[in-house]
PDB file of N, CA and C in Angstrom:
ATOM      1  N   UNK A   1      10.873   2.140   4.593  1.00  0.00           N
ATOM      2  CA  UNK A   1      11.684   3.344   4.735  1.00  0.00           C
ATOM      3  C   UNK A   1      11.047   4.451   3.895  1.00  0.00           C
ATOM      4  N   UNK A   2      11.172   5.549   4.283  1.00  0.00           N
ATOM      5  CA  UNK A   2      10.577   6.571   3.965  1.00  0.00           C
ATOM      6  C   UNK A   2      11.656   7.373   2.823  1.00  0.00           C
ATOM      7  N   UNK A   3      11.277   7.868   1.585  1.00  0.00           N
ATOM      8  CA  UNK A   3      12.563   8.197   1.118  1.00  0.00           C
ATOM      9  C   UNK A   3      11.984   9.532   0.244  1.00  0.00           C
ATOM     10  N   UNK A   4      13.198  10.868   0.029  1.00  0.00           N
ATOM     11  CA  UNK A   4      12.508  11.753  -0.869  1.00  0.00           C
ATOM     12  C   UNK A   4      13.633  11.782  -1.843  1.00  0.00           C
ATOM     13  N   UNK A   5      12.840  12.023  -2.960  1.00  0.00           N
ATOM     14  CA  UNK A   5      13.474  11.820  -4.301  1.00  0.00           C
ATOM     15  C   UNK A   5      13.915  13.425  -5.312  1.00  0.00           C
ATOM     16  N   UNK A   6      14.578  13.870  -5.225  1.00  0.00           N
ATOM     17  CA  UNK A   6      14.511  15.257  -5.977  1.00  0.00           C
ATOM     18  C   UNK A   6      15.274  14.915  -7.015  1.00  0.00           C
ATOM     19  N   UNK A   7      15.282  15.593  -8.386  1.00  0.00           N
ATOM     20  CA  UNK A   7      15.873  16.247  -9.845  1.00  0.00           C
ATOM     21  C   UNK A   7      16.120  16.870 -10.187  1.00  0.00           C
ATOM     22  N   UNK A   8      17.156  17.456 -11.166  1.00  0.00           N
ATOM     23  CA  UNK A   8      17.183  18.394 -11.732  1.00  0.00           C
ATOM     24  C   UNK A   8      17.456  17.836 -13.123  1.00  0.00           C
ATOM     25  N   UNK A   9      16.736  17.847 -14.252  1.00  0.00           N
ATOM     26  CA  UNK A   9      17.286  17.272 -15.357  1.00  0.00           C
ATOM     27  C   UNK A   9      17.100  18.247 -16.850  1.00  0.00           C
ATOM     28  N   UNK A  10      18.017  18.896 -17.208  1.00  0.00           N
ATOM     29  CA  UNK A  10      17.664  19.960 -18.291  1.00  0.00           C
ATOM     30  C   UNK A  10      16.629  19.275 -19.564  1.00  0.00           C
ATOM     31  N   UNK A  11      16.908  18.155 -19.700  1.00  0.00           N
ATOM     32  CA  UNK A  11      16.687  17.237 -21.139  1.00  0.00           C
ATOM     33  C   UNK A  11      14.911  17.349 -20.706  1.00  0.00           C
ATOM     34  N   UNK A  12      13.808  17.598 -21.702  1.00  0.00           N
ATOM     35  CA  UNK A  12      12.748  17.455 -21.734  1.00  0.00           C
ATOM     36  C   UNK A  12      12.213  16.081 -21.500  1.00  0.00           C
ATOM     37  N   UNK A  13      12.576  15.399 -22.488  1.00  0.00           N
ATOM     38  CA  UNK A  13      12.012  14.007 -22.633  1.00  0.00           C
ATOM     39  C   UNK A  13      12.936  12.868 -21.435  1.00  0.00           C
ATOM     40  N   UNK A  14      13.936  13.263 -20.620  1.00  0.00           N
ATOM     41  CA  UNK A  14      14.690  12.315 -19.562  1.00  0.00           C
ATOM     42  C   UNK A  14      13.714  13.173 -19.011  1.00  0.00           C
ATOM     43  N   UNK A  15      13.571  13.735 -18.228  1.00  0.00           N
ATOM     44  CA  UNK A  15      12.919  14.997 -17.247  1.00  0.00           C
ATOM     45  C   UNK A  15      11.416  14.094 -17.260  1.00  0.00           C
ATOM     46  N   UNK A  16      10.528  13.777 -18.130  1.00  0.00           N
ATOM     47  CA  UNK A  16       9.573  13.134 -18.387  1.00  0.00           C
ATOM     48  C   UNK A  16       9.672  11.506 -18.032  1.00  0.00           C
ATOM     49  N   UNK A  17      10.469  11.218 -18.762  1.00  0.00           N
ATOM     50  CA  UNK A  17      10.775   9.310 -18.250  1.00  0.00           C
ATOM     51  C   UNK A  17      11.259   9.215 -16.643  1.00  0.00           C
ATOM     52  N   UNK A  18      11.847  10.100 -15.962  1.00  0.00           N
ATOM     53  CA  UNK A  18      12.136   9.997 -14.827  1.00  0.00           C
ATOM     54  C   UNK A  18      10.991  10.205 -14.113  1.00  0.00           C
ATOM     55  N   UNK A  19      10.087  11.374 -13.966  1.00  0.00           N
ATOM     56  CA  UNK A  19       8.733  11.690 -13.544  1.00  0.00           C
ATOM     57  C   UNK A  19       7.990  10.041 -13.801  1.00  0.00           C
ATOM     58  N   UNK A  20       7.826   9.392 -15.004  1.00  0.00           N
ATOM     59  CA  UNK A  20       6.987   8.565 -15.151  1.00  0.00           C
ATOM     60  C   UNK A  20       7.767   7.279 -13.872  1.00  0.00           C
ATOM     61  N   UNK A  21       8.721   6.969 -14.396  1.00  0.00           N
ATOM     62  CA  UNK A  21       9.326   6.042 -13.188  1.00  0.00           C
ATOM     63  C   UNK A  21       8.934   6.221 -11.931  1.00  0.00           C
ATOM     64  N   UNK A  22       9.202   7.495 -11.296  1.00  0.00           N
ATOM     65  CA  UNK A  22       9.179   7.939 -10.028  1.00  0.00           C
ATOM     66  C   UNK A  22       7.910   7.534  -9.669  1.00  0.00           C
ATOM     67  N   UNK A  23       6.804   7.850 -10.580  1.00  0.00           N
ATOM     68  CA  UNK A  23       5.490   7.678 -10.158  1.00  0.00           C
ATOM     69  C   UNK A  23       5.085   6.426  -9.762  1.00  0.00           C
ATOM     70  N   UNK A  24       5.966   5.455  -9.991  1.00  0.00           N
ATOM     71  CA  UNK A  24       5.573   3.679  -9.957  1.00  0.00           C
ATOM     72  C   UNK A  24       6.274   3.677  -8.518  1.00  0.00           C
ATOM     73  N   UNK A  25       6.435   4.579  -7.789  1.00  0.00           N
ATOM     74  CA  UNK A  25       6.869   4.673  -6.879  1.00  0.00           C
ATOM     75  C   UNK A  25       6.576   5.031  -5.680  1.00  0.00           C
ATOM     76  N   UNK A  26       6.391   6.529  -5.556  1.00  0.00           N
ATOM     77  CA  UNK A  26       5.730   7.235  -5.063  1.00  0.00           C
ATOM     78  C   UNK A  26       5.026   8.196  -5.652  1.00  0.00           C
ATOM     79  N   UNK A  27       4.730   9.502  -4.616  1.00  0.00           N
ATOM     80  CA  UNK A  27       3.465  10.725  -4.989  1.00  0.00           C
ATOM     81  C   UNK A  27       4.316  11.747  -5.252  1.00  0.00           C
ATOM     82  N   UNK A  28       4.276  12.677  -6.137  1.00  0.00           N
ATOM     83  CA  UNK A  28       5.011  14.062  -6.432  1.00  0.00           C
ATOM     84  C   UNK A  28       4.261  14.584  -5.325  1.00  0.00           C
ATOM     85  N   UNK A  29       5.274  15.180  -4.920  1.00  0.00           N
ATOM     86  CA  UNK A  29       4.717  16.817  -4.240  1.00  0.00           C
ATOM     87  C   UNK A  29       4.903  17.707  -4.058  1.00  0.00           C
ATOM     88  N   UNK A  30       5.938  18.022  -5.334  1.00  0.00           N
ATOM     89  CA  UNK A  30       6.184  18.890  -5.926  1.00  0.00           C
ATOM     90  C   UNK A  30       6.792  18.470  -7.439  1.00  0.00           C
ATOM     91  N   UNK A  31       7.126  19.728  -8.359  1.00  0.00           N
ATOM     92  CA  UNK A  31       7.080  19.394  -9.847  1.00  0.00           C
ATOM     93  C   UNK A  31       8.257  18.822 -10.366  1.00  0.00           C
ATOM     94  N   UNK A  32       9.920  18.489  -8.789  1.00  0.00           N
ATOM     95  CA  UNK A  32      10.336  17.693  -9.449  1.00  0.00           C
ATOM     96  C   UNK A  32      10.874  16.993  -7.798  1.00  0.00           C
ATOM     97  N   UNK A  33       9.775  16.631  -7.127  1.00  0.00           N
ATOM     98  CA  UNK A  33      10.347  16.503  -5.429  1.00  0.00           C
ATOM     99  C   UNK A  33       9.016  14.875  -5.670  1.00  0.00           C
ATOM    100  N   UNK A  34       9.748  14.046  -5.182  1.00  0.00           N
ATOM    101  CA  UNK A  34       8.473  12.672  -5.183  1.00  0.00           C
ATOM    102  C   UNK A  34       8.882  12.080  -3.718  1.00  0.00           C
ATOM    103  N   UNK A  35       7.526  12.050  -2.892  1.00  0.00           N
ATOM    104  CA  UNK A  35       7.655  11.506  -1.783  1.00  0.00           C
ATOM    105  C   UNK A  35       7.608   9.924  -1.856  1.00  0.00           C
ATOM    106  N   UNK A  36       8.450   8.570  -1.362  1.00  0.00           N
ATOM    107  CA  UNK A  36       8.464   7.761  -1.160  1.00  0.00           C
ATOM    108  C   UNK A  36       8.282   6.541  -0.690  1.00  0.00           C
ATOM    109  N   UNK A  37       7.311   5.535  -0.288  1.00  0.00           N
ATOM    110  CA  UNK A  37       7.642   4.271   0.787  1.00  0.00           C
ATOM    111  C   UNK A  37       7.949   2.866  -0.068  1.00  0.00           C
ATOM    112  N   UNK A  38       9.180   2.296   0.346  1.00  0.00           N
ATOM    113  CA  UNK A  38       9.448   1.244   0.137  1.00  0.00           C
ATOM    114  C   UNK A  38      10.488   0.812   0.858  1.00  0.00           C
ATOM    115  N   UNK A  39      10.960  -0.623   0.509  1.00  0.00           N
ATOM    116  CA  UNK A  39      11.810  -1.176   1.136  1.00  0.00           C
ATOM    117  C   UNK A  39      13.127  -1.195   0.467  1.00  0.00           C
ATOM    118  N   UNK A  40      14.131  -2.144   1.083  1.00  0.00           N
ATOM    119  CA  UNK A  40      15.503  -1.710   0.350  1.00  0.00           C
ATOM    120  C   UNK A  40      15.132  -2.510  -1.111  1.00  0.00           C
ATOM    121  N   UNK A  41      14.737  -3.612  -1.022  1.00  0.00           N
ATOM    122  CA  UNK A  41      15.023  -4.205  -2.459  1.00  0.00           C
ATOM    123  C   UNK A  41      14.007  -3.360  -3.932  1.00  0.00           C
ATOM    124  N   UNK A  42      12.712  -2.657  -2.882  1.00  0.00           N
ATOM    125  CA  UNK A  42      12.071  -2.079  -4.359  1.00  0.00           C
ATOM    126  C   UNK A  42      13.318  -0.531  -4.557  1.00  0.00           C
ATOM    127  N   UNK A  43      13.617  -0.002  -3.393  1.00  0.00           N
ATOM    128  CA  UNK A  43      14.497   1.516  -3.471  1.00  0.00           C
ATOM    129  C   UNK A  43      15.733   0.944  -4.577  1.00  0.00           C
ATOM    130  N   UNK A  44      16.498  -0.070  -4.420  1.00  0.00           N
ATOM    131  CA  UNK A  44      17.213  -0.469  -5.340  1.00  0.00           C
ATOM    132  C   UNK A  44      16.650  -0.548  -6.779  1.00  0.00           C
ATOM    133  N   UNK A  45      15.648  -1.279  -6.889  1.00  0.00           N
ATOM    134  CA  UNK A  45      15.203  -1.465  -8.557  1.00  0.00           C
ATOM    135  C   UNK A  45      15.036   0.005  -8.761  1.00  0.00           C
ATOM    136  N   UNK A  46      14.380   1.127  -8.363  1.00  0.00           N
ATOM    137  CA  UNK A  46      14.219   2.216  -8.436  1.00  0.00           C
ATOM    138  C   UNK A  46      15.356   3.123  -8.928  1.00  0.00           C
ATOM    139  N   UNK A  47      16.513   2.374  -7.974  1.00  0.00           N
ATOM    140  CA  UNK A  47      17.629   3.165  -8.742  1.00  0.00           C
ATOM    141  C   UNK A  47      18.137   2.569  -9.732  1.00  0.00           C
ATOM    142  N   UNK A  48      18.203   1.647 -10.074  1.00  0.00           N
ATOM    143  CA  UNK A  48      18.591   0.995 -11.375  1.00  0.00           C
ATOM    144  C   UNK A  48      17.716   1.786 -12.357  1.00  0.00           C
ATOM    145  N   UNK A  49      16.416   1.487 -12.328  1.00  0.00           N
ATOM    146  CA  UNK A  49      15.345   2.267 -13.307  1.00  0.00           C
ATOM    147  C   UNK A  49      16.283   3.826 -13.624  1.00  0.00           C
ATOM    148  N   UNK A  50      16.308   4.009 -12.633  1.00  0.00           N
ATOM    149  CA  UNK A  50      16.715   6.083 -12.353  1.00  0.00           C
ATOM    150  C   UNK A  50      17.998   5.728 -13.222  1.00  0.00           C
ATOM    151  N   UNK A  51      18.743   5.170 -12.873  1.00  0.00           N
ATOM    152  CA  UNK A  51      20.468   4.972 -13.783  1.00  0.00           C
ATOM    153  C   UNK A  51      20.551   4.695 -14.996  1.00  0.00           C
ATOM    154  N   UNK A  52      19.160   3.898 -15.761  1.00  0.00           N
ATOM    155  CA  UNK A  52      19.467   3.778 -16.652  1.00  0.00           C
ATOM    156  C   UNK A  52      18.742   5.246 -17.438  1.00  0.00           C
ATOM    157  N   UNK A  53      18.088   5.901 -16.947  1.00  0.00           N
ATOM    158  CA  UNK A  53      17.582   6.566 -17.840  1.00  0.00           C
ATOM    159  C   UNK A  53      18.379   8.070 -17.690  1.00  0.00           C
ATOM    160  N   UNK A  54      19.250   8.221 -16.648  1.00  0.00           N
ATOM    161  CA  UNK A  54      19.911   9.537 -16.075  1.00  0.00           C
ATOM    162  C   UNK A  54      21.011   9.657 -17.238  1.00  0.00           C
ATOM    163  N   UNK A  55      21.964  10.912 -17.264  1.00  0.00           N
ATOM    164  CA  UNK A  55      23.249  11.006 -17.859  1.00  0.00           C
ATOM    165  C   UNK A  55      23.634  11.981 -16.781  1.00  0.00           C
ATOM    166  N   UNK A  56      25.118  12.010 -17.644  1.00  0.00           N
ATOM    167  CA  UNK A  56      25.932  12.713 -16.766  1.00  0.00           C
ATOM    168  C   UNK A  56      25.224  14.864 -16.107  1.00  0.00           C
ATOM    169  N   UNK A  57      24.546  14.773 -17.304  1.00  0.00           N
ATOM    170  CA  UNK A  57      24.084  16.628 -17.345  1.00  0.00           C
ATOM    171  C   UNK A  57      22.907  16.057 -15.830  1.00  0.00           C
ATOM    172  N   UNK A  58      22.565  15.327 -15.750  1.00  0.00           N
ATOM    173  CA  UNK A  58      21.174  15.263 -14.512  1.00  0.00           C
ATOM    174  C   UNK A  58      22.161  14.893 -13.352  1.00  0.00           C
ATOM    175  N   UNK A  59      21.177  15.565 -12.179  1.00  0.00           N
ATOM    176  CA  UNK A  59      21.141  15.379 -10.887  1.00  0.00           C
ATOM    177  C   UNK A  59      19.527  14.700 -10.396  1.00  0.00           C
ATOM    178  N   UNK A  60      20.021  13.500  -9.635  1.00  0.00           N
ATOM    179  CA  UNK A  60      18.987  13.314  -8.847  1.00  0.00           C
ATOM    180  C   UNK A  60      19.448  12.523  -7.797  1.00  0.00           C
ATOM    181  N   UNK A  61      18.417  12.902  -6.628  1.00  0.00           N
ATOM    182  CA  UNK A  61      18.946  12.776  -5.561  1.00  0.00           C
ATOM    183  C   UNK A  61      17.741  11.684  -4.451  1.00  0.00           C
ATOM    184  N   UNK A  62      18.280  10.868  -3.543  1.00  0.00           N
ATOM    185  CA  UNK A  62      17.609  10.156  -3.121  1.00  0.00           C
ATOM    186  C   UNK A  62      18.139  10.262  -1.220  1.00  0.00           C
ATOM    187  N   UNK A  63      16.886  11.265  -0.553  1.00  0.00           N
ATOM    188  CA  UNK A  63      17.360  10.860   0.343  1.00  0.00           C
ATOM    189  C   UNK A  63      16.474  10.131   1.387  1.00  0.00           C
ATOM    190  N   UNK A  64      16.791   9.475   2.634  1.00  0.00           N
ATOM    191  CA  UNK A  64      15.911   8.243   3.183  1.00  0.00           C
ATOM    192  C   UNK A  64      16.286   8.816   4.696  1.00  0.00           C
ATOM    193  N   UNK A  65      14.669   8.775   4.851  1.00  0.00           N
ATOM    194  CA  UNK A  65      14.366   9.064   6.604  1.00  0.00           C
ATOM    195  C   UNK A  65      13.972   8.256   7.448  1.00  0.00           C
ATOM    196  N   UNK A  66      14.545   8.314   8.429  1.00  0.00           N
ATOM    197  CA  UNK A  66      14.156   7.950   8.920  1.00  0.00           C
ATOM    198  C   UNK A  66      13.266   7.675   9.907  1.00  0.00           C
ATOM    199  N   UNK A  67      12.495   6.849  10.651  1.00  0.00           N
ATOM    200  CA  UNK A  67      10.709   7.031  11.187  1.00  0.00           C
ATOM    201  C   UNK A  67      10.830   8.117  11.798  1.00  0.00           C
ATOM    202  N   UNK A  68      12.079   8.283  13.113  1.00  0.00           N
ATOM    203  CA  UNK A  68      11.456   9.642  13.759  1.00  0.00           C
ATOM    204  C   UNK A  68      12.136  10.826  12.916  1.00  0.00           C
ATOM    205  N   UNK A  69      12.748  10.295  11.828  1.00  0.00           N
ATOM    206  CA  UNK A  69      12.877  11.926  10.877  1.00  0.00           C
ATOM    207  C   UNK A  69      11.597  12.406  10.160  1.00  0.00           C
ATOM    208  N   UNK A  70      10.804  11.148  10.077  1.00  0.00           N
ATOM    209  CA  UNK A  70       9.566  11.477   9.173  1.00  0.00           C
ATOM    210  C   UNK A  70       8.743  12.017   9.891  1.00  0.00           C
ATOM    211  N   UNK A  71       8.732  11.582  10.909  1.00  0.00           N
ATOM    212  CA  UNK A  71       7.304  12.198  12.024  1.00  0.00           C
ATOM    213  C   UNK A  71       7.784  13.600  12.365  1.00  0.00           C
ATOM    214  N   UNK A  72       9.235  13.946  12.025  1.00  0.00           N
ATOM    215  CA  UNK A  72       9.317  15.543  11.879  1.00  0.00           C
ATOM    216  C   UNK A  72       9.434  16.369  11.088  1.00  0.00           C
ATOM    217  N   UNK A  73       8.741  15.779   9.883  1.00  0.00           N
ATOM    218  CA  UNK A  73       8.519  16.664   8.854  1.00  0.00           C
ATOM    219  C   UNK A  73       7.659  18.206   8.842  1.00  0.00           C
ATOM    220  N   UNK A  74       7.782  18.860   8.733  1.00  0.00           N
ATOM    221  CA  UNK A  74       6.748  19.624   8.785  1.00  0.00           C
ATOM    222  C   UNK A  74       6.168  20.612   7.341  1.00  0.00           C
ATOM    223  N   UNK A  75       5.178  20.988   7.359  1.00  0.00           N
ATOM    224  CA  UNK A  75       4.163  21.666   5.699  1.00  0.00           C
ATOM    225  C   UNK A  75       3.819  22.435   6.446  1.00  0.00           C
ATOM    226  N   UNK A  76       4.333  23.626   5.049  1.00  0.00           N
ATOM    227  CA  UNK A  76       3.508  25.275   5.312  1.00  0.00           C
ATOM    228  C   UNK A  76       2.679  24.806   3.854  1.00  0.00           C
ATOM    229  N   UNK A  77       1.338  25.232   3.668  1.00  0.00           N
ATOM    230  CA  UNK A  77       0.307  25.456   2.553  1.00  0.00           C
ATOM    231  C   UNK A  77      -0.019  24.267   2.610  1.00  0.00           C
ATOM    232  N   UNK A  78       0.227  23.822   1.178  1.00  0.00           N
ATOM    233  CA  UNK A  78      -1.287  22.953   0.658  1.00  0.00           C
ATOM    234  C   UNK A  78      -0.118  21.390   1.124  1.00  0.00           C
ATOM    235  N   UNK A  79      -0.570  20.185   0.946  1.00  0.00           N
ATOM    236  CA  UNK A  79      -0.305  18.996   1.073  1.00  0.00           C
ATOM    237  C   UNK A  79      -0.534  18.333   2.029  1.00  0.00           C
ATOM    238  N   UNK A  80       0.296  16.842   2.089  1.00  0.00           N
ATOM    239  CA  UNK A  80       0.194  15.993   3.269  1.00  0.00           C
ATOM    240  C   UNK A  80       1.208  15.049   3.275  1.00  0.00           C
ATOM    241  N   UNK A  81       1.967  14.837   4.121  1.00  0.00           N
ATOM    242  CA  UNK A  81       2.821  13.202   4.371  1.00  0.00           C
ATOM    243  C   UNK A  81       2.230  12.253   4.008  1.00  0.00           C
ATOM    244  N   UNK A  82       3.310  11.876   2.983  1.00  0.00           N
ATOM    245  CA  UNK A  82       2.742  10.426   2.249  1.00  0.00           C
ATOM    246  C   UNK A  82       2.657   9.165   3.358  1.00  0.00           C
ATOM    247  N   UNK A  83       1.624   8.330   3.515  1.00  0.00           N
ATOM    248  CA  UNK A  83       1.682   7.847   4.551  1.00  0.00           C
ATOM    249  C   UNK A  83       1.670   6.636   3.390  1.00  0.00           C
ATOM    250  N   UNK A  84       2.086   5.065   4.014  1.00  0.00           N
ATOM    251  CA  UNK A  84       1.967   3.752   3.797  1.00  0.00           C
ATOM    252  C   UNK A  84       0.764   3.219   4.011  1.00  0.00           C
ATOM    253  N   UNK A  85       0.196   2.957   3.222  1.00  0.00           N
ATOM    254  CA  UNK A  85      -1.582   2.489   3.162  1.00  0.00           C
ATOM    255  C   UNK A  85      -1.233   0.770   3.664  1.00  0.00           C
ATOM    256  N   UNK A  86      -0.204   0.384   3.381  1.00  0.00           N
ATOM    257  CA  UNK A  86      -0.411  -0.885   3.584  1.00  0.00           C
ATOM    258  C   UNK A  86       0.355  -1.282   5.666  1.00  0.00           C
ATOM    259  N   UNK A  87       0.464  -0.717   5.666  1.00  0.00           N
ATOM    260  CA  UNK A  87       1.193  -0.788   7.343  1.00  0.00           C
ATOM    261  C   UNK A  87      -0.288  -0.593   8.391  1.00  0.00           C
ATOM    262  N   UNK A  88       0.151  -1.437   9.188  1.00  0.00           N
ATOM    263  CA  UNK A  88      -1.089  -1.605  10.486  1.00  0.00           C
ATOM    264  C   UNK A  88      -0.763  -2.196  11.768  1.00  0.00           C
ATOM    265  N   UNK A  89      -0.751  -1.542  12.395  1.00  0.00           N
ATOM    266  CA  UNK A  89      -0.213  -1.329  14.026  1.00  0.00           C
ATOM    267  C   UNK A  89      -1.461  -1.864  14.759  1.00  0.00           C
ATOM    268  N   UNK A  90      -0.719  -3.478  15.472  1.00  0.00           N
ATOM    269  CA  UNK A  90      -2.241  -3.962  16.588  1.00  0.00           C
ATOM    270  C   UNK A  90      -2.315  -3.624  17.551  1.00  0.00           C
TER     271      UNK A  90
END
């Protein structure tokens, strides 16, 4: 499942531990937007990770697309759709 991850977290150092988490995850692609692929059981540990380190002052948000929502993504400027390196169609 395809999932995007956004934040808002005032606290410097949560703002930082969340970025580092996210990254064991997916790709930023933007400075607080992380594009996603996993399944339900890693998206779960993910949010556990995210819960323990969140408080009440943060927002973050997790939302999950689906295949033909992803294939309608669309980019103005610089980037690319995070694609799944490990998936292969015979």
């Amino acid at each position: 499942m395809f999932y995007i991850v956004s934040y808002d977290i005032p606290d410097d150092k949560r703002r930082t531990r969340v970025a580092k988490t996210l990254l064991d995850y997916g790709s930023r692609v933007q400075y607080s937007v992380f594009e996603c692929i996993m399944d339900d059981k890693l998206m779960e540990k993910m949010f556990v990770r995210l819960s323990e380190v969140a408080t009440e002052d943060d927002r973050i948000r997790i939302y999950s697309l689906c295949a033909k929502c992803e294939s309608n993504v669309k980019i103005i400027g610089r980037g690319e759709i995070t694609k799944d390196e490990d998936v292969y169609i015979l």
